[in-house]
N, C-alpha and C. Protein backbone atom coordinates (compact mmCIF):
# COMPACT_ATOMS: atom_id res chain seq x y z
N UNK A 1 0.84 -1.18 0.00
CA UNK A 1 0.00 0.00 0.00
C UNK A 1 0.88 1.24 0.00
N UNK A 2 0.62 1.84 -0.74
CA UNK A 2 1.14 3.66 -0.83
C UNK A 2 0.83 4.28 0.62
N UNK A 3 2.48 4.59 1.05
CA UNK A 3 2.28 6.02 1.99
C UNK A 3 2.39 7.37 1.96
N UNK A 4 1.61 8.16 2.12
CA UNK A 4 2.07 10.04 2.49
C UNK A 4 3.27 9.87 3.49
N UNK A 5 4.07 10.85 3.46
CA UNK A 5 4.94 11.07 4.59
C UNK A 5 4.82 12.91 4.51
N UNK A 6 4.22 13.03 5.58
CA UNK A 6 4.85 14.57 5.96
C UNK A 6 6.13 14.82 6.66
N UNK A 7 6.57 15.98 6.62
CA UNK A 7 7.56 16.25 7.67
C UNK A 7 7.91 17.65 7.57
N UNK A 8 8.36 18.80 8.60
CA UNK A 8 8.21 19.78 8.71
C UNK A 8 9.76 20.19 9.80
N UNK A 9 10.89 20.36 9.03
CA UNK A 9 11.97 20.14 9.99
C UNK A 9 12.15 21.34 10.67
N UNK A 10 12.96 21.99 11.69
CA UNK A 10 12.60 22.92 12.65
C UNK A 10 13.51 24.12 11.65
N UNK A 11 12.97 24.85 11.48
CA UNK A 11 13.56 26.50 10.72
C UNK A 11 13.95 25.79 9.66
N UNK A 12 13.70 25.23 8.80
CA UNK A 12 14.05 24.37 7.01
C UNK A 12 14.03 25.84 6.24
N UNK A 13 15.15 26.65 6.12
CA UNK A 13 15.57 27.19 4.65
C UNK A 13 15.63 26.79 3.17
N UNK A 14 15.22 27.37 2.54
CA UNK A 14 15.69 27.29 1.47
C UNK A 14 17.31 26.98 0.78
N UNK A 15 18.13 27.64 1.65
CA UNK A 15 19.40 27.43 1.75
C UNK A 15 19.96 26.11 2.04
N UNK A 16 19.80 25.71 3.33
CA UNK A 16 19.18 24.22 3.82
C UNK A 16 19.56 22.76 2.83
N UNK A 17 17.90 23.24 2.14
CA UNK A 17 17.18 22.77 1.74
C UNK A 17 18.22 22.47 0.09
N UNK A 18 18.79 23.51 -0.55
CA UNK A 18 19.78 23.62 -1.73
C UNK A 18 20.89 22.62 -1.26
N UNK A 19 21.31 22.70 0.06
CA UNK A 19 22.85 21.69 0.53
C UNK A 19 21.85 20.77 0.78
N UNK A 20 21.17 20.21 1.40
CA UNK A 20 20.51 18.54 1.50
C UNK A 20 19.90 17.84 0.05
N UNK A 21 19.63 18.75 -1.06
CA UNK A 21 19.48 18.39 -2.36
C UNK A 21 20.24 18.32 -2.72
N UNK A 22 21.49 18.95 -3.10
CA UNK A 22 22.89 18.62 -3.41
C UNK A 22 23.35 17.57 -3.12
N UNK A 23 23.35 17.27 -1.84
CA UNK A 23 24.12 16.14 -1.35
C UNK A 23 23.02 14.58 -2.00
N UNK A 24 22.22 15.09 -1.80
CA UNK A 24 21.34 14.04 -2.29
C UNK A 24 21.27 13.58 -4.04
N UNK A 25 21.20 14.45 -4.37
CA UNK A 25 21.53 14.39 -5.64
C UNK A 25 23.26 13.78 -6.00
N UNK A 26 24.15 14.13 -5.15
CA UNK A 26 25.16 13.28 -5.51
C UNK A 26 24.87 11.41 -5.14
N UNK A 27 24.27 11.76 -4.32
CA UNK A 27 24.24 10.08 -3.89
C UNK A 27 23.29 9.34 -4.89
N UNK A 28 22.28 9.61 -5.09
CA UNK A 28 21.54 9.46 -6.28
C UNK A 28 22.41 9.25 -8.13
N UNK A 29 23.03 10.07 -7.93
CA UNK A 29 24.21 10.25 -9.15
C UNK A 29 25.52 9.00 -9.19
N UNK A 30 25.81 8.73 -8.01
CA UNK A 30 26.56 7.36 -7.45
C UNK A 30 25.97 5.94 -7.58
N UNK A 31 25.09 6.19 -7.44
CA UNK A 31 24.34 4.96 -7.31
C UNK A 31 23.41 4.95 -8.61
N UNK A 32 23.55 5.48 -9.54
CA UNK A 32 23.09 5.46 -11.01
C UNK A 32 21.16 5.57 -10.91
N UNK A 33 20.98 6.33 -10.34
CA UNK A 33 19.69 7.00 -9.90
C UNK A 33 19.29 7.87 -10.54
N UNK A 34 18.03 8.03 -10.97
CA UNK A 34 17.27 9.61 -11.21
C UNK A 34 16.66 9.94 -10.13
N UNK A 35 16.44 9.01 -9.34
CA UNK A 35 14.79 9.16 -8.05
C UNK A 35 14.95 8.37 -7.06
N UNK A 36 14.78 8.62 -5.84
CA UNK A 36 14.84 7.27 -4.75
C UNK A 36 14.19 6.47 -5.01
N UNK A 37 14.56 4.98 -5.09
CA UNK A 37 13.70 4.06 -5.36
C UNK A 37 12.29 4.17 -4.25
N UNK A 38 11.46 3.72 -5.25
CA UNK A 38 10.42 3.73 -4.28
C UNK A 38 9.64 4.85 -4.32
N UNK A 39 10.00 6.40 -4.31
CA UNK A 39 9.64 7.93 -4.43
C UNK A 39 8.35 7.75 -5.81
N UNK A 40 7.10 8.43 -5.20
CA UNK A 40 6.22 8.14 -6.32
C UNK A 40 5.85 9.53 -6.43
N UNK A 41 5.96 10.45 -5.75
CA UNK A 41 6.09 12.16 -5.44
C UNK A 41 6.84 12.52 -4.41
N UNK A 42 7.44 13.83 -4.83
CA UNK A 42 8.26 14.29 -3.49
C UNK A 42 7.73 16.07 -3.81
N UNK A 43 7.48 16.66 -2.76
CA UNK A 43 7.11 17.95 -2.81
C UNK A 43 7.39 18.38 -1.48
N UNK A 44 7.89 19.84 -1.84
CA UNK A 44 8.49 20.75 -0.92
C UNK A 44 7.64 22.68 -0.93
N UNK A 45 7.03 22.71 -0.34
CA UNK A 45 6.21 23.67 0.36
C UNK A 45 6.49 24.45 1.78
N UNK A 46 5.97 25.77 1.40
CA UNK A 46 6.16 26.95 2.29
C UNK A 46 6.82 27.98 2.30
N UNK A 47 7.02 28.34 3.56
CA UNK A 47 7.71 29.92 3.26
C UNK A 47 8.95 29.62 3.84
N UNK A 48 9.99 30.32 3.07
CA UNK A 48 11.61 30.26 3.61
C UNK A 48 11.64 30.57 5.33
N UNK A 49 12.34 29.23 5.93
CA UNK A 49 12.24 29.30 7.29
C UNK A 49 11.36 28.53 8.26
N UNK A 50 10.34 28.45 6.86
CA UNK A 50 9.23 27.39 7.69
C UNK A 50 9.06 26.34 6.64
N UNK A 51 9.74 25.62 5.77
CA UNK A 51 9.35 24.62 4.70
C UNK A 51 9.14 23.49 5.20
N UNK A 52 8.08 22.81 4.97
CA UNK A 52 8.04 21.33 5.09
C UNK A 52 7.25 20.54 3.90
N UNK A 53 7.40 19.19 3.78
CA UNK A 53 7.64 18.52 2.54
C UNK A 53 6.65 17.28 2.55
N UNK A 54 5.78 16.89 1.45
CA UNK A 54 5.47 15.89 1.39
C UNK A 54 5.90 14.92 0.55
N UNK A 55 5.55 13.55 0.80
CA UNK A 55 5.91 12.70 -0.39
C UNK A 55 4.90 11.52 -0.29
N UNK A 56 5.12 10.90 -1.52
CA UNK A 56 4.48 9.43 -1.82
C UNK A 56 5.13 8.64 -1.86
N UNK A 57 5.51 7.25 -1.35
CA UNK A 57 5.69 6.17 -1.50
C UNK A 57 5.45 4.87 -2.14
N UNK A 58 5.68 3.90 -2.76
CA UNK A 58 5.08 2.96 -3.26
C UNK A 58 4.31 2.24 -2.04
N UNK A 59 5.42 1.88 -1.03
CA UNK A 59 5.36 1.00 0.37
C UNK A 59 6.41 2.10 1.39
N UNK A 60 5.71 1.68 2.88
CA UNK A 60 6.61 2.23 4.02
C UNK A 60 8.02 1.43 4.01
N UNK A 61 7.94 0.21 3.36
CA UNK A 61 9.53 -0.34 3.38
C UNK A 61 10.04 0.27 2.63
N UNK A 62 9.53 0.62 0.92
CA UNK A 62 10.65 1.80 0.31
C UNK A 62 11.29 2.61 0.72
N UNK A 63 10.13 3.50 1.68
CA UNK A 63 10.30 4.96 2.27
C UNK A 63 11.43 4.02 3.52
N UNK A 64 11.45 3.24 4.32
CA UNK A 64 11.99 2.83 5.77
C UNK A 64 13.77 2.57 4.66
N UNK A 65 13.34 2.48 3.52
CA UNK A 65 14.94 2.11 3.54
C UNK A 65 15.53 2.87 3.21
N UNK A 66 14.67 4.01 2.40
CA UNK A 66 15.48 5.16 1.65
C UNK A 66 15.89 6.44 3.20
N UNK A 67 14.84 5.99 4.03
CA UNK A 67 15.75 6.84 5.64
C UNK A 67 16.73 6.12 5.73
N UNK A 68 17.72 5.05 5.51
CA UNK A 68 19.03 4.80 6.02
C UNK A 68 19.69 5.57 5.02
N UNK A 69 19.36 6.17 4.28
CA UNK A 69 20.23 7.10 3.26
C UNK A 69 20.03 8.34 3.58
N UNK A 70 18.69 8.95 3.73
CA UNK A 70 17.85 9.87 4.38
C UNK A 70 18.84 10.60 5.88
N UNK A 71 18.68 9.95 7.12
CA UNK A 71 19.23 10.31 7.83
C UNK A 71 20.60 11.20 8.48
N UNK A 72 21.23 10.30 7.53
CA UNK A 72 22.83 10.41 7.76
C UNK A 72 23.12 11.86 6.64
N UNK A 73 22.82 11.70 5.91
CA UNK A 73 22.41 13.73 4.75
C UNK A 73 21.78 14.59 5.58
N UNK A 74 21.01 14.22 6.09
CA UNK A 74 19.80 15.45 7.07
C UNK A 74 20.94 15.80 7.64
N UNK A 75 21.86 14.77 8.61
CA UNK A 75 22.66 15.33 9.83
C UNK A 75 23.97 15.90 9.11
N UNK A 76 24.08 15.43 8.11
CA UNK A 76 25.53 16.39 7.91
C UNK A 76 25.22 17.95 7.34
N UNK A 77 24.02 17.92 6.58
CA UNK A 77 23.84 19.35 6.31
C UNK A 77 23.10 20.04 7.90
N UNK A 78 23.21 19.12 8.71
CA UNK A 78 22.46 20.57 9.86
C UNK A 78 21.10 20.89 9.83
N UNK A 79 20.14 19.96 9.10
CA UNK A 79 18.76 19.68 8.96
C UNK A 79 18.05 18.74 10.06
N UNK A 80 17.54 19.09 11.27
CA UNK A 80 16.99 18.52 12.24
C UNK A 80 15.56 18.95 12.32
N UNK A 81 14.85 17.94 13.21
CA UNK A 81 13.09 17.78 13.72
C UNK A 81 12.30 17.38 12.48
N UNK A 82 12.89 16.47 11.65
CA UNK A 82 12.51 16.16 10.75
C UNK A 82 11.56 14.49 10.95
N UNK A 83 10.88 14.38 12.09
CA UNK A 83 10.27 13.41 12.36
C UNK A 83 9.12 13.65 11.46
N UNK A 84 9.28 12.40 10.79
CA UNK A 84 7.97 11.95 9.55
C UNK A 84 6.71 11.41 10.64
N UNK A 85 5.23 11.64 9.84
CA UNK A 85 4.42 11.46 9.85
C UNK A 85 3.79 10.84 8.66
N UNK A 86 3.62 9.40 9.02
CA UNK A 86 2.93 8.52 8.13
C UNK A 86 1.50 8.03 8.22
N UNK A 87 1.19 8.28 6.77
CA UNK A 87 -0.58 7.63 6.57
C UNK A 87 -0.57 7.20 5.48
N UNK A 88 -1.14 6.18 5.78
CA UNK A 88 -2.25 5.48 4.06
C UNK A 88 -2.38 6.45 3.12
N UNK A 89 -2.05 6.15 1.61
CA UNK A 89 -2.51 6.63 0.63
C UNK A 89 -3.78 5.49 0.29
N UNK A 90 -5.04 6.67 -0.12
CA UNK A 90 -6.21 5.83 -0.69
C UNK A 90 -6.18 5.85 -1.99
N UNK A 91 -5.65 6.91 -2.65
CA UNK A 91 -6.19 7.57 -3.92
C UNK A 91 -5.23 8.39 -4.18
N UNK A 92 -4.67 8.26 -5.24
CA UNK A 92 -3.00 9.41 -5.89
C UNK A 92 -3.37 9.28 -7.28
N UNK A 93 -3.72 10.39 -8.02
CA UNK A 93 -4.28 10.48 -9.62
C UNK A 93 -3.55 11.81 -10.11
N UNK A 94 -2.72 12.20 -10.55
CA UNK A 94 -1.67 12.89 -11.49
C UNK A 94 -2.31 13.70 -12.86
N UNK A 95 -2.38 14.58 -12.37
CA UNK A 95 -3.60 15.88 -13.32
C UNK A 95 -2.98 15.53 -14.57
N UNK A 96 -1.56 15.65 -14.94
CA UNK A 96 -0.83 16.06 -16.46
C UNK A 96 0.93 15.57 -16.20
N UNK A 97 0.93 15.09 -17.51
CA UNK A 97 2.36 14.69 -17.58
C UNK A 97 3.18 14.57 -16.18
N UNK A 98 4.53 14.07 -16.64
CA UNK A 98 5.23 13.75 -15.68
C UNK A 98 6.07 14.82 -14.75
N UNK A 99 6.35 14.93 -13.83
CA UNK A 99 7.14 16.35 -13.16
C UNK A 99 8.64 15.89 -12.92
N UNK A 100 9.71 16.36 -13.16
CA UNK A 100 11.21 15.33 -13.22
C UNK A 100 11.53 15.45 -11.89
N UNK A 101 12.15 14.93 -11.31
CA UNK A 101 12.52 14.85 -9.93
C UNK A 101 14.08 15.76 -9.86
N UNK A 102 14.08 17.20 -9.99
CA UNK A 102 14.99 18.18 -10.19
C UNK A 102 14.74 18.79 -9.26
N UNK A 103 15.95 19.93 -8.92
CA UNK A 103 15.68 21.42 -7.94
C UNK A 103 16.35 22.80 -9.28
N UNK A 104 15.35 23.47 -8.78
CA UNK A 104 15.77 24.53 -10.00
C UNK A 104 17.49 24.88 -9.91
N UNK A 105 17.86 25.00 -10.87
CA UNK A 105 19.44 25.06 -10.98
C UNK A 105 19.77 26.66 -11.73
């Protein structure tokens, strides 16, 4: 079953947010990746200072494994209170084409 994950880490910049994509994006780039396995949406919302992020999952084991990769990036860029909140997806239907899994460059 598909999960939502929220999460809302404590003062999440934009700035932040550019070094934990970076870094992520290299590891992704290492491991011959476009997308975390498993990632069926990832979205990032709010106002600089207060951002927090949702995503979709295929399964909570996708999402449970892509945090052993997850974790250890949060802490080196200095990204904390990032405790996820998980629920059931019932229903995920995609208005138009595909969205690439990028950060504006």
């Amino acid at each position: 079953m598909a999960i939502g994950v929220y999460y809302q880490p404590d003062g999440l910049t934009f700035e932040q947010y550019a070094r934990f994509y970076e870094r992520l994006d290299q590891y992704l780039q290492e491991q011959g990746l476009d997308a975390p396995e498993g990632a069926l949406h990832l979205s990032l919302f709010g106002e600089d200072g207060q951002l927090a992020g949702f995503e979709v999952w295929e399964s909570e084991e996708a999402y449970r494994n892509f945090e052993e990769v997850l974790g250890p990036i949060l802490a080196e860029v200095g990204i904390q209170g990032a405790q996820p909140h998980i629920v059931p997806v019932h229903r995920l239907a995609q208005t138009e084409g595909e969205v690439p899994w990028v950060w504006p460059r």
